[in-house]
PDB file of N, CA and C in Angstrom:
ATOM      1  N   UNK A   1     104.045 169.627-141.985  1.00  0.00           N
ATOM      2  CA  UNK A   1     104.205 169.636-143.420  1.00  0.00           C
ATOM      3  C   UNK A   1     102.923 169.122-144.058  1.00  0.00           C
ATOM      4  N   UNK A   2     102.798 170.169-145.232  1.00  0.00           N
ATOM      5  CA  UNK A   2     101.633 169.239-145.783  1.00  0.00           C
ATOM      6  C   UNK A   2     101.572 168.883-147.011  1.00  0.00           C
ATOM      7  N   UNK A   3     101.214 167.688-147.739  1.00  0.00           N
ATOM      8  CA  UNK A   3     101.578 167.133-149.054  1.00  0.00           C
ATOM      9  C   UNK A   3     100.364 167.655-150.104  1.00  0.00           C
ATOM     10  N   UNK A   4     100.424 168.242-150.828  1.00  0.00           N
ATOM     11  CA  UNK A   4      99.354 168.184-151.888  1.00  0.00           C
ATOM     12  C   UNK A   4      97.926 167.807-151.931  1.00  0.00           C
ATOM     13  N   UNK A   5      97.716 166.376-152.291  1.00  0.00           N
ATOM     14  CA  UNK A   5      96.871 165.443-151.738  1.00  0.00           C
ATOM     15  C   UNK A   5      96.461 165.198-150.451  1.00  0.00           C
ATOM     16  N   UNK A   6      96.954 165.833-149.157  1.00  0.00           N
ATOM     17  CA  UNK A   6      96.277 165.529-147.922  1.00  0.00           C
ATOM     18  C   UNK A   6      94.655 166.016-148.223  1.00  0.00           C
ATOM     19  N   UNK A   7      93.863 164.917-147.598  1.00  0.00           N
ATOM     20  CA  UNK A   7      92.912 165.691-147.146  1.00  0.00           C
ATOM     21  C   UNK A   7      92.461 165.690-145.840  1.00  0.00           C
ATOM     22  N   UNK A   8      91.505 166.199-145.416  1.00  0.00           N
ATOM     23  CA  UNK A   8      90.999 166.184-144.000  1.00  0.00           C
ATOM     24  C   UNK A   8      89.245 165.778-144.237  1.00  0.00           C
ATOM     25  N   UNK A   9      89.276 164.577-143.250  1.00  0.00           N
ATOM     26  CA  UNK A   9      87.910 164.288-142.775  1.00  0.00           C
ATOM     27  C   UNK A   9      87.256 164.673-141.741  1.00  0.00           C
ATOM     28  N   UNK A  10      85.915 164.712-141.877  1.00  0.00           N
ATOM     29  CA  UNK A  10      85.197 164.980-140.787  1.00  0.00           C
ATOM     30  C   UNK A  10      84.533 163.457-140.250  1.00  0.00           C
ATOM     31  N   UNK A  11      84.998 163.138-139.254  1.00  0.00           N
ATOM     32  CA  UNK A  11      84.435 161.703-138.798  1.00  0.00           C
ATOM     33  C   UNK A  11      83.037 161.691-139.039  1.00  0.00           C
ATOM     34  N   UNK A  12      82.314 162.384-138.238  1.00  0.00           N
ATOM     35  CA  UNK A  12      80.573 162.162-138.765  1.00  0.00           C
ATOM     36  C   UNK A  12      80.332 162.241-140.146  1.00  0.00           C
ATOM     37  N   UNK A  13      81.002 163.194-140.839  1.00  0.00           N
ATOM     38  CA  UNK A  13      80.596 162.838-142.360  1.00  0.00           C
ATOM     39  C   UNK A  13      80.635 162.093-143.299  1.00  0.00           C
ATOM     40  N   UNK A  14      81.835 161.266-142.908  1.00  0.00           N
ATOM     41  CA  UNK A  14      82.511 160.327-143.421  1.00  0.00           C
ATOM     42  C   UNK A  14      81.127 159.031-143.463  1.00  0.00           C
ATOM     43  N   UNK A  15      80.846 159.028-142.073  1.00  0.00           N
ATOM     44  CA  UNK A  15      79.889 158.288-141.529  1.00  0.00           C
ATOM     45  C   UNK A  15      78.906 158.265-142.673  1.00  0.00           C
ATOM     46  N   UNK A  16      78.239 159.125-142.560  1.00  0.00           N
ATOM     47  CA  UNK A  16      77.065 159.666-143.470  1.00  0.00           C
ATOM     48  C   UNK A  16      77.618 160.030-144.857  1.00  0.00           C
ATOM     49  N   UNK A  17      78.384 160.135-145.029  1.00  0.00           N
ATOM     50  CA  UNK A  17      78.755 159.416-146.710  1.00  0.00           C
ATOM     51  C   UNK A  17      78.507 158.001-146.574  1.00  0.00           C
ATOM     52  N   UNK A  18      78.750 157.220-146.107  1.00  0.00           N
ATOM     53  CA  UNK A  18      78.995 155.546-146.338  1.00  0.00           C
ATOM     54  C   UNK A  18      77.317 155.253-145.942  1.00  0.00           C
ATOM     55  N   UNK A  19      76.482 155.586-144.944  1.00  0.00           N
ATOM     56  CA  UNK A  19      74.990 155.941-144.903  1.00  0.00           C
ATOM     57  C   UNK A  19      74.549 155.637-146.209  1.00  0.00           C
ATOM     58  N   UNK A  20      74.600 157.033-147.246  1.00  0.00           N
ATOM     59  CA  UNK A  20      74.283 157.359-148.152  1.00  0.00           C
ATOM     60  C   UNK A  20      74.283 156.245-149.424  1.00  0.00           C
ATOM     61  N   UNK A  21      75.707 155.900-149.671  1.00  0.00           N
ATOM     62  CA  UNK A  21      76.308 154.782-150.147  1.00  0.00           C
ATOM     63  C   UNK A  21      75.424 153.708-150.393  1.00  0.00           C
ATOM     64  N   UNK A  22      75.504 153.402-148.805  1.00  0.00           N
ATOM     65  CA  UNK A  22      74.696 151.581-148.965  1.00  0.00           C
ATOM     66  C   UNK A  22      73.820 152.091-148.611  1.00  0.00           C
ATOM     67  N   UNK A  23      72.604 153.298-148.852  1.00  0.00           N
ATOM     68  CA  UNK A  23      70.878 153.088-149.244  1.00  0.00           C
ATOM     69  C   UNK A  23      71.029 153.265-150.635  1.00  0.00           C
ATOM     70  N   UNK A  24      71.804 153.559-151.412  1.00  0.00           N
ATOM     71  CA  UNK A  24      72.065 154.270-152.704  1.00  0.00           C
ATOM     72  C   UNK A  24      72.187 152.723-153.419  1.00  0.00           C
ATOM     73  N   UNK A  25      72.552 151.757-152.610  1.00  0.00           N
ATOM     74  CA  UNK A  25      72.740 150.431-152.920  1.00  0.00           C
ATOM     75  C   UNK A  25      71.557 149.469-152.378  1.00  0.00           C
ATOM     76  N   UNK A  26      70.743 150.104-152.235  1.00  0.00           N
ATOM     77  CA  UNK A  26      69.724 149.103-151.113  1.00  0.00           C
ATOM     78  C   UNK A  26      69.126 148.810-149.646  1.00  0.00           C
ATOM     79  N   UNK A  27      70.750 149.203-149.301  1.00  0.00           N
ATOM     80  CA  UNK A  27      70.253 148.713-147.388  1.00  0.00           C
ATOM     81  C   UNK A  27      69.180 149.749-147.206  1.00  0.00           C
ATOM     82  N   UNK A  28      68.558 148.811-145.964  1.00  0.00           N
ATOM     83  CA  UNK A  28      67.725 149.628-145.219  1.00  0.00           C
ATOM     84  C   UNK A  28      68.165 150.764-143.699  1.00  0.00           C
ATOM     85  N   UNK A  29      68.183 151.539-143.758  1.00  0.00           N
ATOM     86  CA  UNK A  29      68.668 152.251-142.527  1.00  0.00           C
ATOM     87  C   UNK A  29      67.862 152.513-141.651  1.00  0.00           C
ATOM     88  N   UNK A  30      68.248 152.448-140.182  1.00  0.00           N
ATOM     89  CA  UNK A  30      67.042 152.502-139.222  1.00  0.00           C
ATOM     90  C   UNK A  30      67.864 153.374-138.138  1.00  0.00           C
ATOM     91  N   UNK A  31      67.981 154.697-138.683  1.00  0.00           N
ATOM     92  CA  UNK A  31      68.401 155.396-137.775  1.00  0.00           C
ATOM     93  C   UNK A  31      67.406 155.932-136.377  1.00  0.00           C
ATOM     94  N   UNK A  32      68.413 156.128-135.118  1.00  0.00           N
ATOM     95  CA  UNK A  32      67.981 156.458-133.948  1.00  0.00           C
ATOM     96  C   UNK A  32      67.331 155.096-133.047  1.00  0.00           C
ATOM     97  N   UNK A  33      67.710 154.088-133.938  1.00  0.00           N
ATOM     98  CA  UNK A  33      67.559 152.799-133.546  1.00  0.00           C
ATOM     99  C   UNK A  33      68.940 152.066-132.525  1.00  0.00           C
ATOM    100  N   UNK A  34      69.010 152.008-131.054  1.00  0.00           N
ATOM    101  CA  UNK A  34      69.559 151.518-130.565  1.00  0.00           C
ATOM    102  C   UNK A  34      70.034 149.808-130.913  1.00  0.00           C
ATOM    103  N   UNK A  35      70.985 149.252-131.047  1.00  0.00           N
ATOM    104  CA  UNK A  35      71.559 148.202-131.065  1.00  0.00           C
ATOM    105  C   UNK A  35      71.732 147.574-129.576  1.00  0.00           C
ATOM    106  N   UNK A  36      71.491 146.747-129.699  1.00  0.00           N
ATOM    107  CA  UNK A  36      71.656 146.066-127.950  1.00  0.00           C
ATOM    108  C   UNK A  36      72.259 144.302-128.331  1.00  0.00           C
ATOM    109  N   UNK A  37      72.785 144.246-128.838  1.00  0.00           N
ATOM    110  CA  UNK A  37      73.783 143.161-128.890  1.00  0.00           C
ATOM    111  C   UNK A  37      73.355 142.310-130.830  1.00  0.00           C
ATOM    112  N   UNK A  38      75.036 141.848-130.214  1.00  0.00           N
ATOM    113  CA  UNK A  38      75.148 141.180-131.563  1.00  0.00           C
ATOM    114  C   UNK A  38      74.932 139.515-131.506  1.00  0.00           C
ATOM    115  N   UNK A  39      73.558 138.764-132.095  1.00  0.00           N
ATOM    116  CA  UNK A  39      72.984 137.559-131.872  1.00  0.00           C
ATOM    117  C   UNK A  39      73.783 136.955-132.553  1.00  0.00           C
ATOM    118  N   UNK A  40      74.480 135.999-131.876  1.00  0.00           N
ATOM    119  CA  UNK A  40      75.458 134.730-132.426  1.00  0.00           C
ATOM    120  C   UNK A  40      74.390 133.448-131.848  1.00  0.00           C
ATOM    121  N   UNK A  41      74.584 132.944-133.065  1.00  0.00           N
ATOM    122  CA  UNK A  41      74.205 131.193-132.792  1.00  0.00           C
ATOM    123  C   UNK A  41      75.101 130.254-133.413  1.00  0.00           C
ATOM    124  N   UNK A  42      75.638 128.958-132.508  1.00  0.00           N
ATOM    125  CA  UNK A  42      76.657 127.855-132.950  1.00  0.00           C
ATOM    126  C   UNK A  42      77.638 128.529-133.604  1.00  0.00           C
ATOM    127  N   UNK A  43      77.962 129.707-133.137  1.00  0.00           N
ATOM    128  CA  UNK A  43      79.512 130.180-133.815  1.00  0.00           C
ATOM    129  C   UNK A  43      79.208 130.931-134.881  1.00  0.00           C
ATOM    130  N   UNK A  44      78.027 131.772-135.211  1.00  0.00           N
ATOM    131  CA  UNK A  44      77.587 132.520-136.256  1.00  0.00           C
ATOM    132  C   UNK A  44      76.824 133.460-136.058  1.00  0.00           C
ATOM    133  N   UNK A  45      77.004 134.761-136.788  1.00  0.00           N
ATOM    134  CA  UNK A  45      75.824 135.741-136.841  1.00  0.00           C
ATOM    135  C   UNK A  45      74.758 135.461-137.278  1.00  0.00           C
ATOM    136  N   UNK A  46      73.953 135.570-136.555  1.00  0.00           N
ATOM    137  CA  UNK A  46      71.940 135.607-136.984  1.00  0.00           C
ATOM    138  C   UNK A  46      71.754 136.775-137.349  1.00  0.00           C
ATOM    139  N   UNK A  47      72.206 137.923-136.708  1.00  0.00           N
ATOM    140  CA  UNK A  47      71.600 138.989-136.758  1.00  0.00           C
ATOM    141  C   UNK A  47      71.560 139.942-135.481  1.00  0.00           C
ATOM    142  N   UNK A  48      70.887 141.177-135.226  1.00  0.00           N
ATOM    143  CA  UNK A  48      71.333 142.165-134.045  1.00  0.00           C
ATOM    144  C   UNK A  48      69.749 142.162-133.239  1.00  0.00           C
ATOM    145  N   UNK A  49      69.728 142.245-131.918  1.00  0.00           N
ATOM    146  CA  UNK A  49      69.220 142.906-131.720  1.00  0.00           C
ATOM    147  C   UNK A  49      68.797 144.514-131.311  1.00  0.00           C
ATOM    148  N   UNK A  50      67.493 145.073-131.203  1.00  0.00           N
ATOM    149  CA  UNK A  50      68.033 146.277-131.498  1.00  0.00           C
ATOM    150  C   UNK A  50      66.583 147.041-130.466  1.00  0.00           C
ATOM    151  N   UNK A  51      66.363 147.824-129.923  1.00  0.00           N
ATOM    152  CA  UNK A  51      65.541 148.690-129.077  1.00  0.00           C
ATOM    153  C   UNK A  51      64.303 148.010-129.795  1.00  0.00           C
ATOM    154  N   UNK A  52      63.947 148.426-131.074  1.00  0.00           N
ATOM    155  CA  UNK A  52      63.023 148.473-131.916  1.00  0.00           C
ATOM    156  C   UNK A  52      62.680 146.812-132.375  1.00  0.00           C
ATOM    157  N   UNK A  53      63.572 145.871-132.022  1.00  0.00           N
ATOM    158  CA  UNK A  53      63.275 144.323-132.083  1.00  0.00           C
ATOM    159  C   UNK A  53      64.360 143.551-132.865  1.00  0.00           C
ATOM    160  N   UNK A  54      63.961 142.505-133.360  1.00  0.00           N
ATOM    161  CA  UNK A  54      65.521 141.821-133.865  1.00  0.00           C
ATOM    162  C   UNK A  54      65.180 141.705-135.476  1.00  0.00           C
ATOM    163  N   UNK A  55      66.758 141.854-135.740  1.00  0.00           N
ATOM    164  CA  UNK A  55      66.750 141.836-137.006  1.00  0.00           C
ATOM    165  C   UNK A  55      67.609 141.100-137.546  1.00  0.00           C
ATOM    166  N   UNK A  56      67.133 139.786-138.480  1.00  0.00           N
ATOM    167  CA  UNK A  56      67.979 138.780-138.599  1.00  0.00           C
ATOM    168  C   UNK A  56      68.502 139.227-140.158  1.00  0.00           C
ATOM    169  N   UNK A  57      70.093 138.528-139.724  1.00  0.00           N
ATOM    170  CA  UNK A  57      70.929 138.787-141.107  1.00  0.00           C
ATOM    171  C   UNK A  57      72.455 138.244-141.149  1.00  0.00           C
ATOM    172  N   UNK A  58      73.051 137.703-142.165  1.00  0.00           N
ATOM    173  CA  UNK A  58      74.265 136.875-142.118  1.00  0.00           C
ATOM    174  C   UNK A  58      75.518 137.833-141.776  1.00  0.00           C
ATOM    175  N   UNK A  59      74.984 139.256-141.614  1.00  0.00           N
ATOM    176  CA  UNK A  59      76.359 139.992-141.518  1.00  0.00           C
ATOM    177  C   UNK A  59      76.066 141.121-140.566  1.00  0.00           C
ATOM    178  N   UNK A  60      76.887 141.434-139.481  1.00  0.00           N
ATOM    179  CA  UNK A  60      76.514 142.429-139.092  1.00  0.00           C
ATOM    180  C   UNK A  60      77.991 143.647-138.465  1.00  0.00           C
ATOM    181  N   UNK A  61      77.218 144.596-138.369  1.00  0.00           N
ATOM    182  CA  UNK A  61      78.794 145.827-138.977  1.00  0.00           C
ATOM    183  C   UNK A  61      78.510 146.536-137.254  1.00  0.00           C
ATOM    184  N   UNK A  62      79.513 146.261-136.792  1.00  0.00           N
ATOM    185  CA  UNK A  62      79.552 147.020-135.391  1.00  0.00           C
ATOM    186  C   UNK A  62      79.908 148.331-135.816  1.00  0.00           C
ATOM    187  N   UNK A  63      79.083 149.267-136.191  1.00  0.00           N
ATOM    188  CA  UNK A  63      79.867 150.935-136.155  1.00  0.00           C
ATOM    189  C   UNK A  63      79.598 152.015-135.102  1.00  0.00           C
ATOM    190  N   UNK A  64      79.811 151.788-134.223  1.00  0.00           N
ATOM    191  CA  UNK A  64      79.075 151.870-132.685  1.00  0.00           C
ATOM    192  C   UNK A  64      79.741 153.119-132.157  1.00  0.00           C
ATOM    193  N   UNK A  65      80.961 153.377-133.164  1.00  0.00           N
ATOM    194  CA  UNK A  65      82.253 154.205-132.553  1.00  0.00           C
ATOM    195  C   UNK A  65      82.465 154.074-131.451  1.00  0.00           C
ATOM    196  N   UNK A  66      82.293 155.147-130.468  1.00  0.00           N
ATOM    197  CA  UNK A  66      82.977 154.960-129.256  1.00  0.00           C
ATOM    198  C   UNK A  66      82.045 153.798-128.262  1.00  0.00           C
ATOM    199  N   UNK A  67      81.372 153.552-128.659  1.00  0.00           N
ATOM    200  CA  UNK A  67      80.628 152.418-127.889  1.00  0.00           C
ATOM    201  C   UNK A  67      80.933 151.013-128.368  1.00  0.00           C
ATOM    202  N   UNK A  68      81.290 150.652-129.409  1.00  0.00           N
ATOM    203  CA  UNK A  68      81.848 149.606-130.281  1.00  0.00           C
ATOM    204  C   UNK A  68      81.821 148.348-129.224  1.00  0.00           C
ATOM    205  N   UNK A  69      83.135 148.447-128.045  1.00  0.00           N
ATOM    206  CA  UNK A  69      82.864 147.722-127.225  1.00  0.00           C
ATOM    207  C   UNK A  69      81.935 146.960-126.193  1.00  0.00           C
ATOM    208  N   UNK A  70      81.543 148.303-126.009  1.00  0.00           N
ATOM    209  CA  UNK A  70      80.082 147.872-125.065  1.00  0.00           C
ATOM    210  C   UNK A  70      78.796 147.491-125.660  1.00  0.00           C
ATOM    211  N   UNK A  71      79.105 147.173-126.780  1.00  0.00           N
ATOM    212  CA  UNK A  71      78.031 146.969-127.618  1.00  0.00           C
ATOM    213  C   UNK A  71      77.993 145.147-128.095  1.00  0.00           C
ATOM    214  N   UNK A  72      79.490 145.327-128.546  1.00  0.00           N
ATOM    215  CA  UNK A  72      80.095 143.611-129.152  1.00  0.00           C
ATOM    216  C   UNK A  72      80.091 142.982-127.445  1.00  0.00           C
ATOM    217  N   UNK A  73      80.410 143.411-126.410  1.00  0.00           N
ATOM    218  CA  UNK A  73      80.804 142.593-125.189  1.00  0.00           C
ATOM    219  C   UNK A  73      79.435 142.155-124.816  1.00  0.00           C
ATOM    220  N   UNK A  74      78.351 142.785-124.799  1.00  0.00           N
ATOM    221  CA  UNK A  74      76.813 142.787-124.820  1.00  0.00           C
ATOM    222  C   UNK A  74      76.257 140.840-125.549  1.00  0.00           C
ATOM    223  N   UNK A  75      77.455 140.911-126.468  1.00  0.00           N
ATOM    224  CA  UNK A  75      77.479 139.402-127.193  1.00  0.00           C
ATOM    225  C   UNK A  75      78.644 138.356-126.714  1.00  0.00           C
ATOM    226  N   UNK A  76      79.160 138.889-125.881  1.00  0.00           N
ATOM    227  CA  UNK A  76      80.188 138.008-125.232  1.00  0.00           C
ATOM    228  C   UNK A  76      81.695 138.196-126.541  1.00  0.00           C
ATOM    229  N   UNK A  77      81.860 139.017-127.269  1.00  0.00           N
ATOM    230  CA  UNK A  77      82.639 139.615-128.261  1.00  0.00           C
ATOM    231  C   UNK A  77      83.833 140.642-127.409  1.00  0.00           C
ATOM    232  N   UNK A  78      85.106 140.041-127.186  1.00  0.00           N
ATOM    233  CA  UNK A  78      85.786 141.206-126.934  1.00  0.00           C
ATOM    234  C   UNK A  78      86.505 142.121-128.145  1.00  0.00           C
ATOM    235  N   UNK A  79      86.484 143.018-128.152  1.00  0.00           N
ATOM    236  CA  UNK A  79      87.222 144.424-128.661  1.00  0.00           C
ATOM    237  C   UNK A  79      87.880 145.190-127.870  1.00  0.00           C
ATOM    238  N   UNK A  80      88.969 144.925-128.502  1.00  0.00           N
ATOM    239  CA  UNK A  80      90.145 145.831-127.733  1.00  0.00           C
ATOM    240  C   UNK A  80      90.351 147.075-127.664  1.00  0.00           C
ATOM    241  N   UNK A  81      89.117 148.132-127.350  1.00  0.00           N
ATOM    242  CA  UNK A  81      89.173 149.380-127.959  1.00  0.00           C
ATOM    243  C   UNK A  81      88.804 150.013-126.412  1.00  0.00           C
ATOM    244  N   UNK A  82      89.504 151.148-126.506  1.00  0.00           N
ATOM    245  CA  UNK A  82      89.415 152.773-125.096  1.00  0.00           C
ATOM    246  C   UNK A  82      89.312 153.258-125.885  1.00  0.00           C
ATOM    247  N   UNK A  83      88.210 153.776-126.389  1.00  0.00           N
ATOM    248  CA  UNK A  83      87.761 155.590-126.956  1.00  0.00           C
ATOM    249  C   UNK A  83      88.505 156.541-125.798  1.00  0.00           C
ATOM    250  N   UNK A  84      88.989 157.690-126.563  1.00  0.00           N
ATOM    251  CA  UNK A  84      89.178 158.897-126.015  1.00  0.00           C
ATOM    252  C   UNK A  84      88.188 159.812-125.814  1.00  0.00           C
ATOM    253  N   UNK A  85      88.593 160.801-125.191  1.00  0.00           N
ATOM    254  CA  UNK A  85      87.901 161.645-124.507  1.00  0.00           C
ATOM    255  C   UNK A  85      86.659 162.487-125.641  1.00  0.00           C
ATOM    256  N   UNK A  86      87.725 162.475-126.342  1.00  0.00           N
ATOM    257  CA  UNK A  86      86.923 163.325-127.789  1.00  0.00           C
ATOM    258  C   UNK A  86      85.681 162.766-128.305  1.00  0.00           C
ATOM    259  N   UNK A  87      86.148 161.463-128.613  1.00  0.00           N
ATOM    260  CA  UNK A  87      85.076 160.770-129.272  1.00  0.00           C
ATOM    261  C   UNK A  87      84.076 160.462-128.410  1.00  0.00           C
ATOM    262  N   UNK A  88      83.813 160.485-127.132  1.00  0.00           N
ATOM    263  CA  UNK A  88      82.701 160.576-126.319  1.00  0.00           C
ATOM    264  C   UNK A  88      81.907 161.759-126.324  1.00  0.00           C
ATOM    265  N   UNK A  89      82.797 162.825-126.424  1.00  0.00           N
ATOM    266  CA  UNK A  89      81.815 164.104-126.556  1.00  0.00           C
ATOM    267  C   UNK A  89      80.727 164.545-127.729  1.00  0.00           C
ATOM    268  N   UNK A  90      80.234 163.832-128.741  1.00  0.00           N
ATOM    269  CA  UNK A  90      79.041 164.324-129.265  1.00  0.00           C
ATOM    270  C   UNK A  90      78.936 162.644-129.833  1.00  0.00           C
ATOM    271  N   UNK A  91      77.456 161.963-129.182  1.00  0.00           N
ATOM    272  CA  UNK A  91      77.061 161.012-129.604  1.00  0.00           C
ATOM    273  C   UNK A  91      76.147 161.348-130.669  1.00  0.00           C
ATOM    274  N   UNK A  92      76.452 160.504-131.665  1.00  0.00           N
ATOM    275  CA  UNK A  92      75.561 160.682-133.421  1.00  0.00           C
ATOM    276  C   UNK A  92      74.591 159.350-133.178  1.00  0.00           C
ATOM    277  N   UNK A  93      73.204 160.121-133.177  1.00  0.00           N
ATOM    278  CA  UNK A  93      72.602 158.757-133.452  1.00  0.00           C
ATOM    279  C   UNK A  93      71.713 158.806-134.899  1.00  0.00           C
TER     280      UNK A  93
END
């Protein structure tokens, strides 16, 4: 059944709407930039490191999708997440 108002997303786009968003607001984006863990000190975010070097900051947004986990555990962070099969098949970087 379908209601009126349904709509349908496209996960990557969705993505790249919200991209768009927060440079439209400022952030800086550093796409194709690997993340390699999330830097906690005394119980707090510093900031990420990342392929390209570290980048310090009071907040940081795991959107890793299907890697999410292996990314936060990298910081000693568990996430309770099994990606499916799907979401492994086309990595967006």
């Amino acid at each position: 059944m379908r209601i009126g108002d349904d709509r349908y997303f496209d996960p990557p786009q969705v993505a790249v709407g919200y991209a768009r968003a927060a440079a439209a607001r400022g952030a800086t984006l550093l796409p194709k930039t690997d993340a390699l863990a999330v830097n906690i000190r005394a119980g707090k975010v510093t900031g990420v490191t990342t392929a390209k070097g570290t980048i310090e900051a009071p907040v940081v947004v795991d959107a890793a999708g299907a890697w999410t986990r292996q990314v936060a555990e990298n910081s000693d962070i568990r996430v309770p997440l099994v990606p499916t099969r799907q979401q492994r098949a086309a990595r967006v970087s």
